[in-house]
PDB file of N, CA and C in Angstrom:
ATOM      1  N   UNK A   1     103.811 142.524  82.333  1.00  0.00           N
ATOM      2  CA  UNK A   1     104.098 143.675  83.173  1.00  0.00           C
ATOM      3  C   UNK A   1     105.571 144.033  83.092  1.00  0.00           C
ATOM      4  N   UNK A   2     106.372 142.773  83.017  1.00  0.00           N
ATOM      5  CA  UNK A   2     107.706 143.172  82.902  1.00  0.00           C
ATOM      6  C   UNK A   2     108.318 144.011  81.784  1.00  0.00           C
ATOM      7  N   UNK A   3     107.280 144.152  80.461  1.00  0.00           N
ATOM      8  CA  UNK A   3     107.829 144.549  79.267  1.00  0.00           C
ATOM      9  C   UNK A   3     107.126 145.839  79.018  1.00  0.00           C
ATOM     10  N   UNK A   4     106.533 146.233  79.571  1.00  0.00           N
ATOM     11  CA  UNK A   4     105.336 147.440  79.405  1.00  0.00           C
ATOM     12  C   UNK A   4     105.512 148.138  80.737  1.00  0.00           C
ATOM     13  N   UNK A   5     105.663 147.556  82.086  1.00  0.00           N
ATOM     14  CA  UNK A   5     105.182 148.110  83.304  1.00  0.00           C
ATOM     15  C   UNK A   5     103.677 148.482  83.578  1.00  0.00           C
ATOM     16  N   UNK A   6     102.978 147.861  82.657  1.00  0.00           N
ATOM     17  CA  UNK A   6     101.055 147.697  83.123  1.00  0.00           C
ATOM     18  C   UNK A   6     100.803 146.985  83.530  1.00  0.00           C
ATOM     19  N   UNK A   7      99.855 146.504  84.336  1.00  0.00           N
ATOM     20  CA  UNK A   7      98.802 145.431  84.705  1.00  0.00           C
ATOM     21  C   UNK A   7      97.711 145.227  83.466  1.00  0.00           C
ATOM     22  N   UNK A   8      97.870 144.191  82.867  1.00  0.00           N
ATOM     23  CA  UNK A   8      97.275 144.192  81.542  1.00  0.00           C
ATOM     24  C   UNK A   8      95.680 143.628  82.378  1.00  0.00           C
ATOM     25  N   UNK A   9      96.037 142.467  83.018  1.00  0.00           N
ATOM     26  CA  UNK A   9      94.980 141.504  83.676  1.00  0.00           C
ATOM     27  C   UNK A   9      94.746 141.680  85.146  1.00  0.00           C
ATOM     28  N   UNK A  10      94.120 142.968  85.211  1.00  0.00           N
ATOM     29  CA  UNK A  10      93.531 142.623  86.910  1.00  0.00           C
ATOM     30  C   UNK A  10      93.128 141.714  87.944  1.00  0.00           C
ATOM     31  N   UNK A  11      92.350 140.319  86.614  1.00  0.00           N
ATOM     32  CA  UNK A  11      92.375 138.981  87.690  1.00  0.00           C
ATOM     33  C   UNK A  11      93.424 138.330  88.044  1.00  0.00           C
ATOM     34  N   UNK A  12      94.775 138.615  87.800  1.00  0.00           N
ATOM     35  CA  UNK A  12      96.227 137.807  87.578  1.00  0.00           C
ATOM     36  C   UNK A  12      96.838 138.433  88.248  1.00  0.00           C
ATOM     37  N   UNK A  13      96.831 140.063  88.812  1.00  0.00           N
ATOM     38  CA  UNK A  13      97.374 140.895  89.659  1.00  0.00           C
ATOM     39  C   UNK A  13      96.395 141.344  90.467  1.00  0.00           C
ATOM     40  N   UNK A  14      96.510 141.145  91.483  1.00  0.00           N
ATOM     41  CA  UNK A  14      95.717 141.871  92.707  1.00  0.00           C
ATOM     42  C   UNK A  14      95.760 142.303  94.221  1.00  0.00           C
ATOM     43  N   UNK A  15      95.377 143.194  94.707  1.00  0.00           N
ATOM     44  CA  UNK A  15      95.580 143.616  95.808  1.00  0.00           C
ATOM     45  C   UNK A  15      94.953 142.047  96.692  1.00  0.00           C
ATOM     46  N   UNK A  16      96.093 141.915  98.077  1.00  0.00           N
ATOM     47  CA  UNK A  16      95.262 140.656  98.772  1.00  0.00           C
ATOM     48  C   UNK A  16      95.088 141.926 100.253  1.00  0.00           C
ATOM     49  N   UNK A  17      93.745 141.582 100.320  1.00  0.00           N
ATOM     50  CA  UNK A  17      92.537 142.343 100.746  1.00  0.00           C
ATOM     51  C   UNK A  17      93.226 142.254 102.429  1.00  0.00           C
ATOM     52  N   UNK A  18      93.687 142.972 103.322  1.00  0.00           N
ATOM     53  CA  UNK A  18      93.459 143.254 104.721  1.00  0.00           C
ATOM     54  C   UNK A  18      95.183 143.079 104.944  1.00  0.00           C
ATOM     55  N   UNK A  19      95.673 143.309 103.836  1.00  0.00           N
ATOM     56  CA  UNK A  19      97.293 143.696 104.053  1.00  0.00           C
ATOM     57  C   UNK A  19      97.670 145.360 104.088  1.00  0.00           C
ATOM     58  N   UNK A  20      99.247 144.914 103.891  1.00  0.00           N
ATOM     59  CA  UNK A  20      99.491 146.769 104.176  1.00  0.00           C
ATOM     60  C   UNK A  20     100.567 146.732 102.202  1.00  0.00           C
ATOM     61  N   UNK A  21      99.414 146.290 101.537  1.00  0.00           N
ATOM     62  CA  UNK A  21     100.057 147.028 100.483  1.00  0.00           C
ATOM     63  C   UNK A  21     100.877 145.123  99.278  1.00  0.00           C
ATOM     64  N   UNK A  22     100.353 144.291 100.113  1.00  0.00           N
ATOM     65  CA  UNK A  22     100.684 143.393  99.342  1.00  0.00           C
ATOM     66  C   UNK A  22     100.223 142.953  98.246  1.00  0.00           C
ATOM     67  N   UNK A  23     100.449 142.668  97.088  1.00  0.00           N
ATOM     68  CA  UNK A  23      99.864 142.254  95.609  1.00  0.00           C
ATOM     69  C   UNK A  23     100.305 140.455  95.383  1.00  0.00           C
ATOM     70  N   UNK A  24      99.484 139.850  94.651  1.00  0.00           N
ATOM     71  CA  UNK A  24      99.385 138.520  94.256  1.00  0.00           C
ATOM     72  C   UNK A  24      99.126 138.304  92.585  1.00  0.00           C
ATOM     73  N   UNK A  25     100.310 137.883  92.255  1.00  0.00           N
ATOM     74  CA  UNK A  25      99.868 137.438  90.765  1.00  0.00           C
ATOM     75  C   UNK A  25      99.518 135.853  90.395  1.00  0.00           C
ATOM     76  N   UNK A  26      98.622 135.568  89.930  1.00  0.00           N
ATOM     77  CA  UNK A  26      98.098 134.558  90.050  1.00  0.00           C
ATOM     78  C   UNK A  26      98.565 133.780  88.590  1.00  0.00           C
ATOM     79  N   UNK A  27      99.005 132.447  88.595  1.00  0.00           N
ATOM     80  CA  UNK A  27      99.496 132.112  87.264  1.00  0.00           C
ATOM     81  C   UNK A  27      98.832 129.983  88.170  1.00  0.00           C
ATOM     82  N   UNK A  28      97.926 130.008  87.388  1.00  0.00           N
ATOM     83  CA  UNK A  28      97.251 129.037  87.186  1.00  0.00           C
ATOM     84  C   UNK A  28      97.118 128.685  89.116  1.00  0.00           C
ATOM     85  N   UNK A  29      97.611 127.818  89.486  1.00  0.00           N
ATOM     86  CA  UNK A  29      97.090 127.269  91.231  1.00  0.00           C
ATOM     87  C   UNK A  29      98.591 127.856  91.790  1.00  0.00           C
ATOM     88  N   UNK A  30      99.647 128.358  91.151  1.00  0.00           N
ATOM     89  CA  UNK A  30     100.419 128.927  91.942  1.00  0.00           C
ATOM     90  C   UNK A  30     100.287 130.319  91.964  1.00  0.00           C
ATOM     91  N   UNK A  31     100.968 131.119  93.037  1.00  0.00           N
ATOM     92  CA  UNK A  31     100.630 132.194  93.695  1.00  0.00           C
ATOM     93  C   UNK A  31     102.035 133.254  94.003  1.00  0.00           C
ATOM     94  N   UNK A  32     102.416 134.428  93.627  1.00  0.00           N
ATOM     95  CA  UNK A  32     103.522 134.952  93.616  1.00  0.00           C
ATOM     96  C   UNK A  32     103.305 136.239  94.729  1.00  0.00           C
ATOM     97  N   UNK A  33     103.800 136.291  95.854  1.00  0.00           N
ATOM     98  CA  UNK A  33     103.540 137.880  96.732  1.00  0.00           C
ATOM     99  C   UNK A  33     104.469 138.921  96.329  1.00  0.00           C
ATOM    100  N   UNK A  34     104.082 140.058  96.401  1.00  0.00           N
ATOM    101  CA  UNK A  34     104.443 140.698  95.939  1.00  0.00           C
ATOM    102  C   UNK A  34     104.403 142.398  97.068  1.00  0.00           C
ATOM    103  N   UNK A  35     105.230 143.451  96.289  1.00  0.00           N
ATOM    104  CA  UNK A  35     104.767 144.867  97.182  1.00  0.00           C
ATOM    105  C   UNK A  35     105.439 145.766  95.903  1.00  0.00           C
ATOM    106  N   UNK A  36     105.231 146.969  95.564  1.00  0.00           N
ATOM    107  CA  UNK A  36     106.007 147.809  95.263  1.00  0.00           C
ATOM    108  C   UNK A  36     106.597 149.155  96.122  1.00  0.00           C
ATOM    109  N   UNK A  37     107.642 149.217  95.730  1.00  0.00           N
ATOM    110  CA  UNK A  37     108.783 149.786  96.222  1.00  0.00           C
ATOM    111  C   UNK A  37     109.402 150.798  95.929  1.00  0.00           C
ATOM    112  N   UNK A  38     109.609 151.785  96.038  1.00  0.00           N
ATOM    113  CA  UNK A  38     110.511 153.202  95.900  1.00  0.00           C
ATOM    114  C   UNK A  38     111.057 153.178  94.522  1.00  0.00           C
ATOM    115  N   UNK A  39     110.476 153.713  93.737  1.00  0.00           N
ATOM    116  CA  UNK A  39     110.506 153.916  92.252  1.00  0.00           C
ATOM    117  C   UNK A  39     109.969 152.879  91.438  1.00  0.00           C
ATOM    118  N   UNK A  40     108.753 152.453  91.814  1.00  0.00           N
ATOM    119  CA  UNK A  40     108.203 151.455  91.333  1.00  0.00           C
ATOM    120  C   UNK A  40     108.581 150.182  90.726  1.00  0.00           C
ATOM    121  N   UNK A  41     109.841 150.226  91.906  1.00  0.00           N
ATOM    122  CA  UNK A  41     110.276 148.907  91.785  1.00  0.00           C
ATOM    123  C   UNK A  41     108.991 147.913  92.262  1.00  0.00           C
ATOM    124  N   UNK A  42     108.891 146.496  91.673  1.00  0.00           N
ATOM    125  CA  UNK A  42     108.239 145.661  92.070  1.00  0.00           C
ATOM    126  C   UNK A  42     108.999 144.092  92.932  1.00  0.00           C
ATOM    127  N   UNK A  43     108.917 144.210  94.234  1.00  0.00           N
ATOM    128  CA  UNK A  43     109.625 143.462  95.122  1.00  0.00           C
ATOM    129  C   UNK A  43     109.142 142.300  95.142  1.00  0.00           C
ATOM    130  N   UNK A  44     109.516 140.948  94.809  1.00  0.00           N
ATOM    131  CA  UNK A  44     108.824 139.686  94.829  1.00  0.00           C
ATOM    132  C   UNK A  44     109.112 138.855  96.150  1.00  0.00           C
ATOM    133  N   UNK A  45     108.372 138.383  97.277  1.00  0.00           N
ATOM    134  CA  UNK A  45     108.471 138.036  98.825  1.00  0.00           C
ATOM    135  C   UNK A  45     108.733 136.515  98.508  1.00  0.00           C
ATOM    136  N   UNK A  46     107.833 136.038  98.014  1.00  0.00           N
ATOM    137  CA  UNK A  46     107.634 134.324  97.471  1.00  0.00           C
ATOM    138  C   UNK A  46     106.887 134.100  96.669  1.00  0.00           C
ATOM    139  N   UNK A  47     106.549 132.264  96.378  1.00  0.00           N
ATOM    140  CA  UNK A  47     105.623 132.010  95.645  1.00  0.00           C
ATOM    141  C   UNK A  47     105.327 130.718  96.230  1.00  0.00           C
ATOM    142  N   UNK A  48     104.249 130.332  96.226  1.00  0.00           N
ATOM    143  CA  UNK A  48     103.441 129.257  96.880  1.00  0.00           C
ATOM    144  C   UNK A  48     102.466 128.464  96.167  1.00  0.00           C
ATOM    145  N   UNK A  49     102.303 127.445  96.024  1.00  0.00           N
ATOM    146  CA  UNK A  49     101.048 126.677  95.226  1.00  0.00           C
ATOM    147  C   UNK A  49      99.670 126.992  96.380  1.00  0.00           C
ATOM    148  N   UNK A  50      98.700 127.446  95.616  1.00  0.00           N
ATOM    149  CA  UNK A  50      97.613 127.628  95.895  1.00  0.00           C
ATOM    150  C   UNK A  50      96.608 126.353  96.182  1.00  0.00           C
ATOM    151  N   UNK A  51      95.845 126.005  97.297  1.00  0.00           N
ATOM    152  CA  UNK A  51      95.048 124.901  97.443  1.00  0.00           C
ATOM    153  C   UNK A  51      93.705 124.744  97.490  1.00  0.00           C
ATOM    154  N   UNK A  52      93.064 125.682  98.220  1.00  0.00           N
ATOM    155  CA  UNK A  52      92.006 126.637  98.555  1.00  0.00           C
ATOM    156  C   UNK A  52      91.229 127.859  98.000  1.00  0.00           C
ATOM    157  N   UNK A  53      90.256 128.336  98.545  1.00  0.00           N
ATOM    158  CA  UNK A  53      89.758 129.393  97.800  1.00  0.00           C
ATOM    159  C   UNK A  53      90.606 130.578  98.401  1.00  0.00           C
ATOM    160  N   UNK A  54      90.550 130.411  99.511  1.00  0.00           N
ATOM    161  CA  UNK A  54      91.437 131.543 100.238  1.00  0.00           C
ATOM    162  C   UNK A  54      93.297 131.753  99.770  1.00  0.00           C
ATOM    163  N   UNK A  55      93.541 132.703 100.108  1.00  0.00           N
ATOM    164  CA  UNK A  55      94.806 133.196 100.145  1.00  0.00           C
ATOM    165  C   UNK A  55      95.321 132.433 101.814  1.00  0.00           C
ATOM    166  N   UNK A  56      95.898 131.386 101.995  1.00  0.00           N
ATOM    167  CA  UNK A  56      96.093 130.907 103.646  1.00  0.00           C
ATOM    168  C   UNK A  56      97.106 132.090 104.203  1.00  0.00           C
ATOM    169  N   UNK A  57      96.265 132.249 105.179  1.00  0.00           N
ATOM    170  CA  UNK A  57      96.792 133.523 106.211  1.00  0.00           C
ATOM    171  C   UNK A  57      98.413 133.248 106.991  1.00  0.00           C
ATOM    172  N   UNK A  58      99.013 131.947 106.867  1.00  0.00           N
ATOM    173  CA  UNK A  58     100.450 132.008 106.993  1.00  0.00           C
ATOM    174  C   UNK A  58     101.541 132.728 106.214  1.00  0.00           C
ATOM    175  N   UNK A  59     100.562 132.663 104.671  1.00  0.00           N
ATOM    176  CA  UNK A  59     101.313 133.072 103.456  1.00  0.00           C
ATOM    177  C   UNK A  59     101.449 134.439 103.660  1.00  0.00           C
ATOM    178  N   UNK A  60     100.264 135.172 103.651  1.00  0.00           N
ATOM    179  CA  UNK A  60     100.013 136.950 104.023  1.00  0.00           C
ATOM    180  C   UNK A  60     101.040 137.016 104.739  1.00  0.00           C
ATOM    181  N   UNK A  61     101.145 136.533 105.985  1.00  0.00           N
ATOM    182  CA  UNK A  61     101.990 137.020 107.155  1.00  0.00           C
ATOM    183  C   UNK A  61     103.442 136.284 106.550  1.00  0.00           C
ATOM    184  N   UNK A  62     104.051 135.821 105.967  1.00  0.00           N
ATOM    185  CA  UNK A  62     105.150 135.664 105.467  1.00  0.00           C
ATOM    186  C   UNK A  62     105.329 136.526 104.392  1.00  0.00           C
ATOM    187  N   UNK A  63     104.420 136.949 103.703  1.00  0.00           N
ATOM    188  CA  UNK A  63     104.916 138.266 102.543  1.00  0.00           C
ATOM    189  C   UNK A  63     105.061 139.447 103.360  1.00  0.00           C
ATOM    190  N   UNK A  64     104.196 139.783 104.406  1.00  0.00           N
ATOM    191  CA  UNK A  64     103.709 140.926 104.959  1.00  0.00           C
ATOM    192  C   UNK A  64     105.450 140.821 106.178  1.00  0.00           C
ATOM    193  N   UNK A  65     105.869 140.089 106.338  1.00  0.00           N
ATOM    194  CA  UNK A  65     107.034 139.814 107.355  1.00  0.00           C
ATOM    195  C   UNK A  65     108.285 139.944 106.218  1.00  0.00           C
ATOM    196  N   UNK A  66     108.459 139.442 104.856  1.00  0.00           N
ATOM    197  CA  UNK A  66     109.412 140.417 104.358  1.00  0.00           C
ATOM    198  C   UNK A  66     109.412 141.312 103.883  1.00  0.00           C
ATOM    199  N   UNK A  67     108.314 141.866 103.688  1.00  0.00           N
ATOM    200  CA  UNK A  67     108.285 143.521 103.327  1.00  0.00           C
ATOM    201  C   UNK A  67     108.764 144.477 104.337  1.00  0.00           C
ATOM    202  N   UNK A  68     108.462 144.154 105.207  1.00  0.00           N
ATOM    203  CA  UNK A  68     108.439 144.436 106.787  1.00  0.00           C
ATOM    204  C   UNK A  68     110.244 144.668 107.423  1.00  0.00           C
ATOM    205  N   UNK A  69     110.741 143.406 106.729  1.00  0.00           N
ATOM    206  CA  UNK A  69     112.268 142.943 106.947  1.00  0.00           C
ATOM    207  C   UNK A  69     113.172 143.983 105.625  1.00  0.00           C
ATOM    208  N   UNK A  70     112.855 143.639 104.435  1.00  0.00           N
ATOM    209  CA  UNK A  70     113.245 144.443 103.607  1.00  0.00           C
ATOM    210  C   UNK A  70     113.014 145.728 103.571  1.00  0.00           C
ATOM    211  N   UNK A  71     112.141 146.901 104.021  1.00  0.00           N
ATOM    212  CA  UNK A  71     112.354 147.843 104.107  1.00  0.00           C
ATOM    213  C   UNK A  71     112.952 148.525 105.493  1.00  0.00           C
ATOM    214  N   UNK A  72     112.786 147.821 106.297  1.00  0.00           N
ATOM    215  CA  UNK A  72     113.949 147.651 107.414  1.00  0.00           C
ATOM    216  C   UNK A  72     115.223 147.598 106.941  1.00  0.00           C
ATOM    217  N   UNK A  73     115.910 146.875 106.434  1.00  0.00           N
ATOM    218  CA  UNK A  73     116.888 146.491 106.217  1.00  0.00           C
ATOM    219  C   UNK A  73     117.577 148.035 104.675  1.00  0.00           C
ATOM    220  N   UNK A  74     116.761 148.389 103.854  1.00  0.00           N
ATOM    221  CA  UNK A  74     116.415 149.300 103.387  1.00  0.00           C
ATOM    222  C   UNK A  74     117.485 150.915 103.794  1.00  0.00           C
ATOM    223  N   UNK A  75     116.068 150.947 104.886  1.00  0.00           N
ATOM    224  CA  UNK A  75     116.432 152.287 106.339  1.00  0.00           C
ATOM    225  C   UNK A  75     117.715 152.845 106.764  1.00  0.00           C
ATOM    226  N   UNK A  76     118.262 150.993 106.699  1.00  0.00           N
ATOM    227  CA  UNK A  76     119.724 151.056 107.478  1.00  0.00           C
ATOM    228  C   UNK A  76     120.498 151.592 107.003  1.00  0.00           C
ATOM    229  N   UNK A  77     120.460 151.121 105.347  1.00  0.00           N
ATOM    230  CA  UNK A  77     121.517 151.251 104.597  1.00  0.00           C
ATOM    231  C   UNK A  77     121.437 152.518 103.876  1.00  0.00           C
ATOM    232  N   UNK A  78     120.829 153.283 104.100  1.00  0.00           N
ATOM    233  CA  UNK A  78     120.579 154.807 103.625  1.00  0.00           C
ATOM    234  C   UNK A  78     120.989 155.799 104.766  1.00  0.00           C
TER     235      UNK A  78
END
């Protein structure tokens, strides 16, 4: 994605389901959050080792809390 700007692999990039816009790239049991951003920048929140089938709902709310912080922070400075 970095060299093209496509999503070549839809199972490796994906929307995580009941957010406001967060994406997950998946690279073997670890886990990268993600959002894009005002000129399609792509904003990276964290990355986490995966354990479960689920996405653990602390993680959501820690990507979903700096997106949240960063475009806040964003606002100000414009």
């Amino acid at each position: 994605m970095g060299d093209t700007g496509k999503i070549w692999n839809e199972r490796k990039f994906q929307h995580v389901t009941e957010t406001d816009q967060i994406f997950e790239f998946k690279v073997e049991a670890d886990r990268i959050l993600c959002f894009f951003f005002i000129g399609r920048r792509l904003i990276v929140t964290h990355g986490f080792r995966k354990r479960g089938d689920k996405t653990p709902t602390r993680e959501i709310e820690r990507g979903e809390s700096s997106k949240q912080d960063f475009e806040g922070r964003v606002k100000h400075e414009t």
